[in-house]
N, C-alpha and C. Protein backbone atom coordinates (compact mmCIF):
# COMPACT_ATOMS: atom_id res chain seq x y z
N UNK A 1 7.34 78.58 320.69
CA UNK A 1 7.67 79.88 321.23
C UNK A 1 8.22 80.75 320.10
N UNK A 2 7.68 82.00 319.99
CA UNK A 2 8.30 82.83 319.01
C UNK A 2 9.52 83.97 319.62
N UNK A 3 10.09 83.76 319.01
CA UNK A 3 11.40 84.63 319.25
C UNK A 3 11.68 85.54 318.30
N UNK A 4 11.79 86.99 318.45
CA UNK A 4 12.06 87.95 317.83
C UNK A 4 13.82 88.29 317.57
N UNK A 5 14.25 87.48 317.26
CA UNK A 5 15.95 88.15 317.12
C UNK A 5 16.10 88.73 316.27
N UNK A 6 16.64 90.14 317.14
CA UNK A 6 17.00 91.44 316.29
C UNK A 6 18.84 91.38 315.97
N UNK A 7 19.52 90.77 316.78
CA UNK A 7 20.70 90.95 316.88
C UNK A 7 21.76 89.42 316.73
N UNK A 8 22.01 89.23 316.08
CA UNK A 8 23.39 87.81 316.11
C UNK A 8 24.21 87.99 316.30
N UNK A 9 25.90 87.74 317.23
CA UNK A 9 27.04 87.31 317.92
C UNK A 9 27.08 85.98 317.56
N UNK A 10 27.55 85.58 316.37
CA UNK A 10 28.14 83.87 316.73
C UNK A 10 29.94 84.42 316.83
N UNK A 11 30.36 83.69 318.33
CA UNK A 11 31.77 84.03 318.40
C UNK A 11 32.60 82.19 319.11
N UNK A 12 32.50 81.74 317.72
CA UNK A 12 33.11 80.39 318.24
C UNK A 12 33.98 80.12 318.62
N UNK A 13 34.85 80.63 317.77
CA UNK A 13 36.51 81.33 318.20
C UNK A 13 37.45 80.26 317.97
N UNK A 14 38.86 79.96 318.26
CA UNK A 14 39.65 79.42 317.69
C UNK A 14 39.57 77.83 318.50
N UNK A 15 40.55 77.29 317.90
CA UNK A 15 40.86 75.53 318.90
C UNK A 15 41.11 75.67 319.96
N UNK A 16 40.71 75.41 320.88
CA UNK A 16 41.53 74.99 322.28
C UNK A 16 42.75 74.74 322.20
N UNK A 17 42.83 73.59 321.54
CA UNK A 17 44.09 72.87 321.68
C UNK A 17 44.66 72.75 320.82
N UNK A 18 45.20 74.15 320.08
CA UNK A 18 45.88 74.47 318.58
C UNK A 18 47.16 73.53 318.40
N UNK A 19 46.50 72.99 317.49
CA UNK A 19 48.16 72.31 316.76
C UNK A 19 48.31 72.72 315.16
N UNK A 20 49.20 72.11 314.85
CA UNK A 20 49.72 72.92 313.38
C UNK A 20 48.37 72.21 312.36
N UNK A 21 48.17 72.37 311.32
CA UNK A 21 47.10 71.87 310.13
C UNK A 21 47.66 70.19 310.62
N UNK A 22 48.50 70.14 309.98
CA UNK A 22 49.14 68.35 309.61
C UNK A 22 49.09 67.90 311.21
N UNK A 23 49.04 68.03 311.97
CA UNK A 23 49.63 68.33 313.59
C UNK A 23 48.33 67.77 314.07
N UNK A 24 47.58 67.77 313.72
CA UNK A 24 45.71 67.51 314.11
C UNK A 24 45.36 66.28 313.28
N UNK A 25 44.21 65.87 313.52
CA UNK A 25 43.87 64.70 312.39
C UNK A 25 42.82 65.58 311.78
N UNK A 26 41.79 65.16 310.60
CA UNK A 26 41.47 65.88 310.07
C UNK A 26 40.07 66.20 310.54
N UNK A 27 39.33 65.21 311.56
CA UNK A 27 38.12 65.71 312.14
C UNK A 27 38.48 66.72 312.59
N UNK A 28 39.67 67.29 313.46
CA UNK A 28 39.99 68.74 314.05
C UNK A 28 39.58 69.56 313.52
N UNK A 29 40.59 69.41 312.09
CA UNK A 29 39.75 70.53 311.24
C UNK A 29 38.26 70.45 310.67
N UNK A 30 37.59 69.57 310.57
CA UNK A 30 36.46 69.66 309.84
C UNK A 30 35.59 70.00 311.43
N UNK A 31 36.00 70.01 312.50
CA UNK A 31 35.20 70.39 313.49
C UNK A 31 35.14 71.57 313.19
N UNK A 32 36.57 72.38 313.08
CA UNK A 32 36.64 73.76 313.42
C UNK A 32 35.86 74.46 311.91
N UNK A 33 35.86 73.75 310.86
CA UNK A 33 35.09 74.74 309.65
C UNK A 33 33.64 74.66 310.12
N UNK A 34 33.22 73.32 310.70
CA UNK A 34 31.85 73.33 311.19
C UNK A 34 31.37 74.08 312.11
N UNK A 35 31.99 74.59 313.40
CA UNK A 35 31.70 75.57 313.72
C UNK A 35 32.26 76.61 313.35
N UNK A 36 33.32 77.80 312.43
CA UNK A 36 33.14 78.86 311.92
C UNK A 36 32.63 78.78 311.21
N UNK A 37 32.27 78.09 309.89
CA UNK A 37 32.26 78.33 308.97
C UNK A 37 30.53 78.17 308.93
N UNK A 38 29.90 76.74 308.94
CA UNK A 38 29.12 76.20 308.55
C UNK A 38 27.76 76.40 309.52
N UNK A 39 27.94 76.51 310.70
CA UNK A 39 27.13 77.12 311.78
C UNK A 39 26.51 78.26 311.63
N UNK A 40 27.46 79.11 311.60
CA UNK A 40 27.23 80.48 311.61
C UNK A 40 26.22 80.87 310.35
N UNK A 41 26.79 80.18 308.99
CA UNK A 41 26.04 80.76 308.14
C UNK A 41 25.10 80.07 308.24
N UNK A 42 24.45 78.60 308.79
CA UNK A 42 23.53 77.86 308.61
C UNK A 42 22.40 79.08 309.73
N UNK A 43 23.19 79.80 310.86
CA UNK A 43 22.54 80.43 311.52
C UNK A 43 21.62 81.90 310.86
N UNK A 44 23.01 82.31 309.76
CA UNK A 44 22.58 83.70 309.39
C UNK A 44 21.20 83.46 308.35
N UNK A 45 21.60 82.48 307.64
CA UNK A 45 20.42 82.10 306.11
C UNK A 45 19.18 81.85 307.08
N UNK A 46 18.81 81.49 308.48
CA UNK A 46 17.98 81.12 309.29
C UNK A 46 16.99 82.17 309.65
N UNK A 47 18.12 83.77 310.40
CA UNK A 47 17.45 84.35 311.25
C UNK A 47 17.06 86.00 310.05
N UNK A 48 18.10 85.75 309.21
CA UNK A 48 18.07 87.41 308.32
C UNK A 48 17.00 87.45 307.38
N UNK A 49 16.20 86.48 307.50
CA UNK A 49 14.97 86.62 306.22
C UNK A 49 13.92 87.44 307.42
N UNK A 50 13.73 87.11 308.46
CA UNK A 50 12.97 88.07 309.48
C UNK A 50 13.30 89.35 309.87
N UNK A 51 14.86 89.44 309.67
CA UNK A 51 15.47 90.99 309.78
C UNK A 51 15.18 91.85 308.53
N UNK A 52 15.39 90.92 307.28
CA UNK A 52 15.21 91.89 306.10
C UNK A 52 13.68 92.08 306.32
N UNK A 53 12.82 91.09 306.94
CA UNK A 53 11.27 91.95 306.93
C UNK A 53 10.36 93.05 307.91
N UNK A 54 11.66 93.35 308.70
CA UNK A 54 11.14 94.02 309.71
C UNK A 54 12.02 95.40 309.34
N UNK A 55 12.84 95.30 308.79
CA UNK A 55 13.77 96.11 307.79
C UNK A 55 14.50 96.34 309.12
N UNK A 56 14.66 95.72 310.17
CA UNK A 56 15.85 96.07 311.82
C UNK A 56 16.54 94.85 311.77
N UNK A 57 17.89 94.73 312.15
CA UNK A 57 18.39 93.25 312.65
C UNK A 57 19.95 93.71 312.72
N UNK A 58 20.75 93.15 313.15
CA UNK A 58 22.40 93.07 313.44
C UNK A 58 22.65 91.87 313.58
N UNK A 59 23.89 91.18 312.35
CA UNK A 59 24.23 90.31 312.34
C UNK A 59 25.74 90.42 312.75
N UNK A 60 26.49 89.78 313.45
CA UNK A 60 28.36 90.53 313.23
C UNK A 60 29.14 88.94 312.51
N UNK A 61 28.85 89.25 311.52
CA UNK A 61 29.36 87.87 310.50
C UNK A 61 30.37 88.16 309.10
N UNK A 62 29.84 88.67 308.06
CA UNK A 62 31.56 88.86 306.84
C UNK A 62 30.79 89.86 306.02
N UNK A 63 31.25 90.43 304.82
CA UNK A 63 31.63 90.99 304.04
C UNK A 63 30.36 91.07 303.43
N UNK A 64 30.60 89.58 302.86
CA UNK A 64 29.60 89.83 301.71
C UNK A 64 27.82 89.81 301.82
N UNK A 65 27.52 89.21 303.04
CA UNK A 65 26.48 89.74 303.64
C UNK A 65 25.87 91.20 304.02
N UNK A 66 26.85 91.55 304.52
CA UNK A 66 26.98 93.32 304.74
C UNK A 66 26.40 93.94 303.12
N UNK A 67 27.38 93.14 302.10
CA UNK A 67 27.12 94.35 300.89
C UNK A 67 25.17 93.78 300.42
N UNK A 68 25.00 92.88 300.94
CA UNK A 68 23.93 92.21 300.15
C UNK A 68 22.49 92.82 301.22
N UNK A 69 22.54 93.02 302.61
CA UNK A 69 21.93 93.19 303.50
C UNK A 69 21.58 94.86 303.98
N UNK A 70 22.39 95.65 303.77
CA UNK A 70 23.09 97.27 304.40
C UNK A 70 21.54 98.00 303.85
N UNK A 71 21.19 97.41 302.34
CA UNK A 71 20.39 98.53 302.00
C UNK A 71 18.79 98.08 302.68
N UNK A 72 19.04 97.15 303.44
CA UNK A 72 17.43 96.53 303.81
C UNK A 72 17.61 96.80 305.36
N UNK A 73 18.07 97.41 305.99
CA UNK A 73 18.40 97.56 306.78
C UNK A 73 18.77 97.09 308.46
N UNK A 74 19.65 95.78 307.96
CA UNK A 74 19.88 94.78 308.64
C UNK A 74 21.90 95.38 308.53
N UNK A 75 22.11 95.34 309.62
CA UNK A 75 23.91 95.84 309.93
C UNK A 75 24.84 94.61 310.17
N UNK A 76 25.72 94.43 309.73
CA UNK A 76 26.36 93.49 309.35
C UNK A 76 27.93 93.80 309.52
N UNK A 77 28.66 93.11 310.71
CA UNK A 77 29.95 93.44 310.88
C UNK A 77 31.26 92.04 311.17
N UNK A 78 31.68 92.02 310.20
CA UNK A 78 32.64 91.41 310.52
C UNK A 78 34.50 91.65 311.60
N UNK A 79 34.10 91.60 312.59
CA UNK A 79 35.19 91.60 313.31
C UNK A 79 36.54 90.93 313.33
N UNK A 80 37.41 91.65 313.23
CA UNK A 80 39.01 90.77 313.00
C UNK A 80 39.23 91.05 314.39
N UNK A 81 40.02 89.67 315.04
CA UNK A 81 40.53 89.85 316.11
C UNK A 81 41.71 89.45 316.16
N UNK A 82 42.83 90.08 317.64
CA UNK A 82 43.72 89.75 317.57
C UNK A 82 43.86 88.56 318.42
N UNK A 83 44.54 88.86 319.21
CA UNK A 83 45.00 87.65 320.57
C UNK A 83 43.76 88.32 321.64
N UNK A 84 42.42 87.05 321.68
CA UNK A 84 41.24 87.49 322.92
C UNK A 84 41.83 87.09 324.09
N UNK A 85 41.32 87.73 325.55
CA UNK A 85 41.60 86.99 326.87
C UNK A 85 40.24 86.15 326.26
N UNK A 86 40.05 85.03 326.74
CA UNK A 86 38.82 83.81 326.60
C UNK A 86 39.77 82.79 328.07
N UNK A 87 38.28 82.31 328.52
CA UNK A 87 38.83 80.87 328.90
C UNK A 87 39.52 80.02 328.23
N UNK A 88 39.01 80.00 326.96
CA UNK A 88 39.80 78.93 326.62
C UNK A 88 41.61 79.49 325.87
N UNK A 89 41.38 80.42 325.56
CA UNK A 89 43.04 80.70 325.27
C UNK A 89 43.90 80.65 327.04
N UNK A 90 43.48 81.14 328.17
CA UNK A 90 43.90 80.86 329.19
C UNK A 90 44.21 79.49 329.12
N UNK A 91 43.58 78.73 329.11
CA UNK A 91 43.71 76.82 329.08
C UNK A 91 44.65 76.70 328.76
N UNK A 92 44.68 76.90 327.28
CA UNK A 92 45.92 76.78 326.37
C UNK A 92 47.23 77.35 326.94
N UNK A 93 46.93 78.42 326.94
CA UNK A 93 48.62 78.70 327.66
C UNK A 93 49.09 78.18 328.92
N UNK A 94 48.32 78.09 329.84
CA UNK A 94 48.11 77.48 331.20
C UNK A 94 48.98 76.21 331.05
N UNK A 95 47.91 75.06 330.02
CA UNK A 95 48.26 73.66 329.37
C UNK A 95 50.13 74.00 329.51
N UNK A 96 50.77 75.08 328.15
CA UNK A 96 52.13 75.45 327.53
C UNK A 96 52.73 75.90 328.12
N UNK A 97 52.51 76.45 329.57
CA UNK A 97 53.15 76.42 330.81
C UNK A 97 53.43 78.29 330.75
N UNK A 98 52.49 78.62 329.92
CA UNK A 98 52.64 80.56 329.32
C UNK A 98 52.13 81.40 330.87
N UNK A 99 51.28 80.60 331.60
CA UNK A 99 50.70 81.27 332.16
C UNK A 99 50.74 80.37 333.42
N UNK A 100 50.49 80.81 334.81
CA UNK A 100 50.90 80.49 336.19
C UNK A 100 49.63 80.12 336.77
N UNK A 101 48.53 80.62 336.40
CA UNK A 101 47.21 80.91 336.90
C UNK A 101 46.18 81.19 335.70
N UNK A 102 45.21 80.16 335.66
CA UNK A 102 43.63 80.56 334.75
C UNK A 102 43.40 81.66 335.15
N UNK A 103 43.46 82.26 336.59
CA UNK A 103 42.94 83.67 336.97
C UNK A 103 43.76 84.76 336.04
N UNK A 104 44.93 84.49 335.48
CA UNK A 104 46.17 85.65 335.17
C UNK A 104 45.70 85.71 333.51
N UNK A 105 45.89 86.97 332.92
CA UNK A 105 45.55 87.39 331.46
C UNK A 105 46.52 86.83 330.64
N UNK A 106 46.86 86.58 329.74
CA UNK A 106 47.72 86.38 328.76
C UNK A 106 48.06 87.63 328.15
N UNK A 107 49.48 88.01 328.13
CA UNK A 107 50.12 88.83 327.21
C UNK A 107 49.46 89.49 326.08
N UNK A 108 49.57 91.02 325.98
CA UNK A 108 49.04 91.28 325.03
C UNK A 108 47.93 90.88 323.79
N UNK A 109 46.60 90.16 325.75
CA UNK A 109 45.37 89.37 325.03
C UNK A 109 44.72 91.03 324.77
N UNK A 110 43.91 90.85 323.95
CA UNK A 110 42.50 92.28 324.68
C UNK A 110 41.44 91.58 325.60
N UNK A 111 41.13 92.27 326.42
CA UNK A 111 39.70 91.90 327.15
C UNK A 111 38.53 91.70 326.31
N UNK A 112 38.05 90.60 326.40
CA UNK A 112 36.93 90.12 326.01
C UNK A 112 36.23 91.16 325.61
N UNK A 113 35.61 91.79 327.00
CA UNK A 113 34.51 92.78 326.82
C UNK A 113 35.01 93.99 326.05
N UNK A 114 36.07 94.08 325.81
CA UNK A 114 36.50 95.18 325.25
C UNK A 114 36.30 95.07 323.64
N UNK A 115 36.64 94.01 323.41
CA UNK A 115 36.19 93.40 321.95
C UNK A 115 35.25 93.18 321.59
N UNK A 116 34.34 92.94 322.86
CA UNK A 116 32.60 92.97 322.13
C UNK A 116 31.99 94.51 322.35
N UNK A 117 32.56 95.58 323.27
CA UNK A 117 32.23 96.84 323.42
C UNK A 117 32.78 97.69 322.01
N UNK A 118 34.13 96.98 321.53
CA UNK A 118 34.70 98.16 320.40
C UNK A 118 33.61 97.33 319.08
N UNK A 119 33.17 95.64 319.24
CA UNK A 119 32.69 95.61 317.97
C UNK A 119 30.87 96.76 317.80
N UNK A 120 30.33 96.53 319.08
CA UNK A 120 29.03 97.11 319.11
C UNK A 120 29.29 98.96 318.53
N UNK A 121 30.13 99.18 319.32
CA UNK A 121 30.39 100.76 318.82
C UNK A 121 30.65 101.06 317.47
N UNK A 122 31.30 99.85 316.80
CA UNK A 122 31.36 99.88 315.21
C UNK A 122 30.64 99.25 314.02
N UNK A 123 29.64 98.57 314.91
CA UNK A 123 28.24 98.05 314.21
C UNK A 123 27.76 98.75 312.83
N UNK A 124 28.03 99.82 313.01
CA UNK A 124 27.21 100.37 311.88
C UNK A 124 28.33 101.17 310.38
N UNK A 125 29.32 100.78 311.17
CA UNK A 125 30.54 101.03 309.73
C UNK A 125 31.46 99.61 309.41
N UNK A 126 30.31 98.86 309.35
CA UNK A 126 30.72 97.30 308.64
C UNK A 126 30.92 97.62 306.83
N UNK A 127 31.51 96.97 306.24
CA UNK A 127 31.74 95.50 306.45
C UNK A 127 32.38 94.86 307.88
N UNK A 128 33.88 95.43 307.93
CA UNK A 128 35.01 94.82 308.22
C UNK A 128 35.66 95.95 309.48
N UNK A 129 35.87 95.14 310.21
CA UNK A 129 36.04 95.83 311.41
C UNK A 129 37.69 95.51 311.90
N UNK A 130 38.75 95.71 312.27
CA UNK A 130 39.86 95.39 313.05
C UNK A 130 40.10 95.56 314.53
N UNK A 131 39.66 94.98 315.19
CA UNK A 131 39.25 95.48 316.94
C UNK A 131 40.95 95.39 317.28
N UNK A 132 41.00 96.56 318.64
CA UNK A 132 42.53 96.85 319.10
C UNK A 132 43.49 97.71 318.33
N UNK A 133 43.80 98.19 319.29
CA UNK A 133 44.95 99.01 317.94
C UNK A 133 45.88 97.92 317.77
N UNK A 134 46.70 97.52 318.06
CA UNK A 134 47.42 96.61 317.90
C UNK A 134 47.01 95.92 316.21
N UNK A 135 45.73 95.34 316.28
CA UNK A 135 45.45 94.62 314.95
C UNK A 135 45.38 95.85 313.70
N UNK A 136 44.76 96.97 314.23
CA UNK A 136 44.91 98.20 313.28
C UNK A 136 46.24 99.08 312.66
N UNK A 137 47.40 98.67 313.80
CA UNK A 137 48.64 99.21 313.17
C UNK A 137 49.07 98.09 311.91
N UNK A 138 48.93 96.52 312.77
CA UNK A 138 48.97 95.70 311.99
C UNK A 138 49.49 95.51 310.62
N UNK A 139 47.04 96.05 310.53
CA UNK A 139 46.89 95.56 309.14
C UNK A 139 47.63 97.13 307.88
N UNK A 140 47.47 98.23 308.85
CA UNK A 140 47.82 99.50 307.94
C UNK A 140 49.83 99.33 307.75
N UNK A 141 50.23 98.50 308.54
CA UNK A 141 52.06 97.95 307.74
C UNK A 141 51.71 97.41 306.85
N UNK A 142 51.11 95.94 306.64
CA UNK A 142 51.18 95.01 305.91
C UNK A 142 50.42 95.62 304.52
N UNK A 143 49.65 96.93 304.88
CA UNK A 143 50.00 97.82 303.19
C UNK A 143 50.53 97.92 302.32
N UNK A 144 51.81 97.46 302.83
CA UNK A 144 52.89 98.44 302.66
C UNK A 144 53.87 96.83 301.58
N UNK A 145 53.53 95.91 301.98
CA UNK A 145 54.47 94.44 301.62
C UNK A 145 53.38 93.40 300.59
N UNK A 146 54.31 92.53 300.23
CA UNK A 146 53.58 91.79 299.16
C UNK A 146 52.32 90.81 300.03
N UNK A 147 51.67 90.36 299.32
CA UNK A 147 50.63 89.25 300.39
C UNK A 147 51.53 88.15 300.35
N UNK A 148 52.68 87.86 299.98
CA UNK A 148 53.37 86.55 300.64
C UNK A 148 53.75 87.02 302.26
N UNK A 149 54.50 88.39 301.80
CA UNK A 149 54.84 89.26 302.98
C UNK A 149 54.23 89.03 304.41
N UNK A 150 53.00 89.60 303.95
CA UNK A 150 51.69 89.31 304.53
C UNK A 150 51.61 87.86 305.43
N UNK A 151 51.07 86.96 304.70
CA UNK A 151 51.51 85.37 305.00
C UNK A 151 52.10 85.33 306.12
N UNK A 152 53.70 85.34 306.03
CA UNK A 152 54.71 84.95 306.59
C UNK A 152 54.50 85.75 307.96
N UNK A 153 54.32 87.28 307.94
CA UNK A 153 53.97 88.01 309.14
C UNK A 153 53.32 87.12 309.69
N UNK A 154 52.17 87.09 309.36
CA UNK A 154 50.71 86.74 310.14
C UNK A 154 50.74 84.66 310.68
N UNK A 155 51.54 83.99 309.63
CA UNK A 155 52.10 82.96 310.51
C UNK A 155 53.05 83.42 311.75
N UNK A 156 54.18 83.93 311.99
CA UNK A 156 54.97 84.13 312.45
C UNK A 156 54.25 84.87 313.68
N UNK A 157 53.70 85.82 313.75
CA UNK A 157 52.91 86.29 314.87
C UNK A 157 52.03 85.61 315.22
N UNK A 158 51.04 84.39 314.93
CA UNK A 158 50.58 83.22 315.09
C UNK A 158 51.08 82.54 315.94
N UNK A 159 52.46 82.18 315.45
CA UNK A 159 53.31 81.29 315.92
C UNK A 159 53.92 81.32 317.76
N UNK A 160 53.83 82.92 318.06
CA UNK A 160 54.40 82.76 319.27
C UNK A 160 53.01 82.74 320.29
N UNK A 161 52.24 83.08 320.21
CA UNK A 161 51.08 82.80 321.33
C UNK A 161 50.26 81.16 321.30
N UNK A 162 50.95 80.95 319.79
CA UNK A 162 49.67 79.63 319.61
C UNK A 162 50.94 78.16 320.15
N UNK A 163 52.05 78.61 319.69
CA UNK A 163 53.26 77.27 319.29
C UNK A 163 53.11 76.99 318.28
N UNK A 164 54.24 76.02 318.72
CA UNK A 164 54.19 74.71 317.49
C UNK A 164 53.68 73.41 318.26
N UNK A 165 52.46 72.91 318.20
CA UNK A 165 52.58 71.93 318.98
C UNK A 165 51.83 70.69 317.86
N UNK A 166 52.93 70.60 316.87
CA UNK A 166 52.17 69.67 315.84
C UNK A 166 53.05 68.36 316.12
């Protein structure tokens, strides 16, 4: 069967069942690079040699694809997200006792669809995208401080939706 894909979404998204690095054994992690990391691009090197020949395609994947892809006219967006509503972050908090009900949102999640509606609307001013204001006030403070600075923020705001459960 031939399939024409004009458009890629790989959105694997974080652990279920976040524990700290050391906190996990190490298949955890080599699961989780295998699906962000190793999937996705095994997906993109797959489907973008048919996009660069039709000179149409949308990938929403990183940076450096975007700079390598933009002039052949294949769109390329990498999305930063903050805290998603997902099933599975529900689980998780549900599991940590955050939440009363799978039916109930998590705190200052964004809606799913809202995150795949703000990434489509910004498809075409990739690289790098920051969905929510929230992640956009964010990243325009952390301007402002050293990248240890940085670091420590971005653990620390980590820290209260995910735990410590190492």
């Amino acid at each position: 069967m031939d399939l024409e894909i004009i458009f890629l979404v790989y959105c694997a998204g974080a652990d279920p069942d976040f524990r700290s690095f050391l906190g996990n054994d190490l298949g955890a992690a080599e699961a989780m690079v295998q699906r962000n990391c190793v999937v996705p691009m095994q997906m993109c090197h797959h489907l973008a040699p048919a996009m660069v020949g039709r000179r149409r395609g949308a990938l929403v994947f990183a940076e450096a694809l975007w700079a390598e892809l933009r002039d052949q006219g294949v769109d390329v967006l990498g999305p930063i997200l903050g805290k998603t509503d997902t099933p599975a972050l529900r689980r998780l908090e549900h599991l940590r006792g955050q939440l009363d009900s799978l039916d109930e949102s998590p705190a200052d999640a964004v809606a799913a669809d809202a995150v795949v509606s703000e990434a489509f609307d910004h498809l075409t001013e990739g690289p790098t995208w920051f969905v929510g204001e929230q992640m956009r006030t964010a990243v325009q403070r952390m301007g402002s401080i050293t990248r240890n600075q940085a670091v420590e923020f971005i653990t620390a705001a980590s820290a209260a939706p995910m735990g410590d459960n190492s």
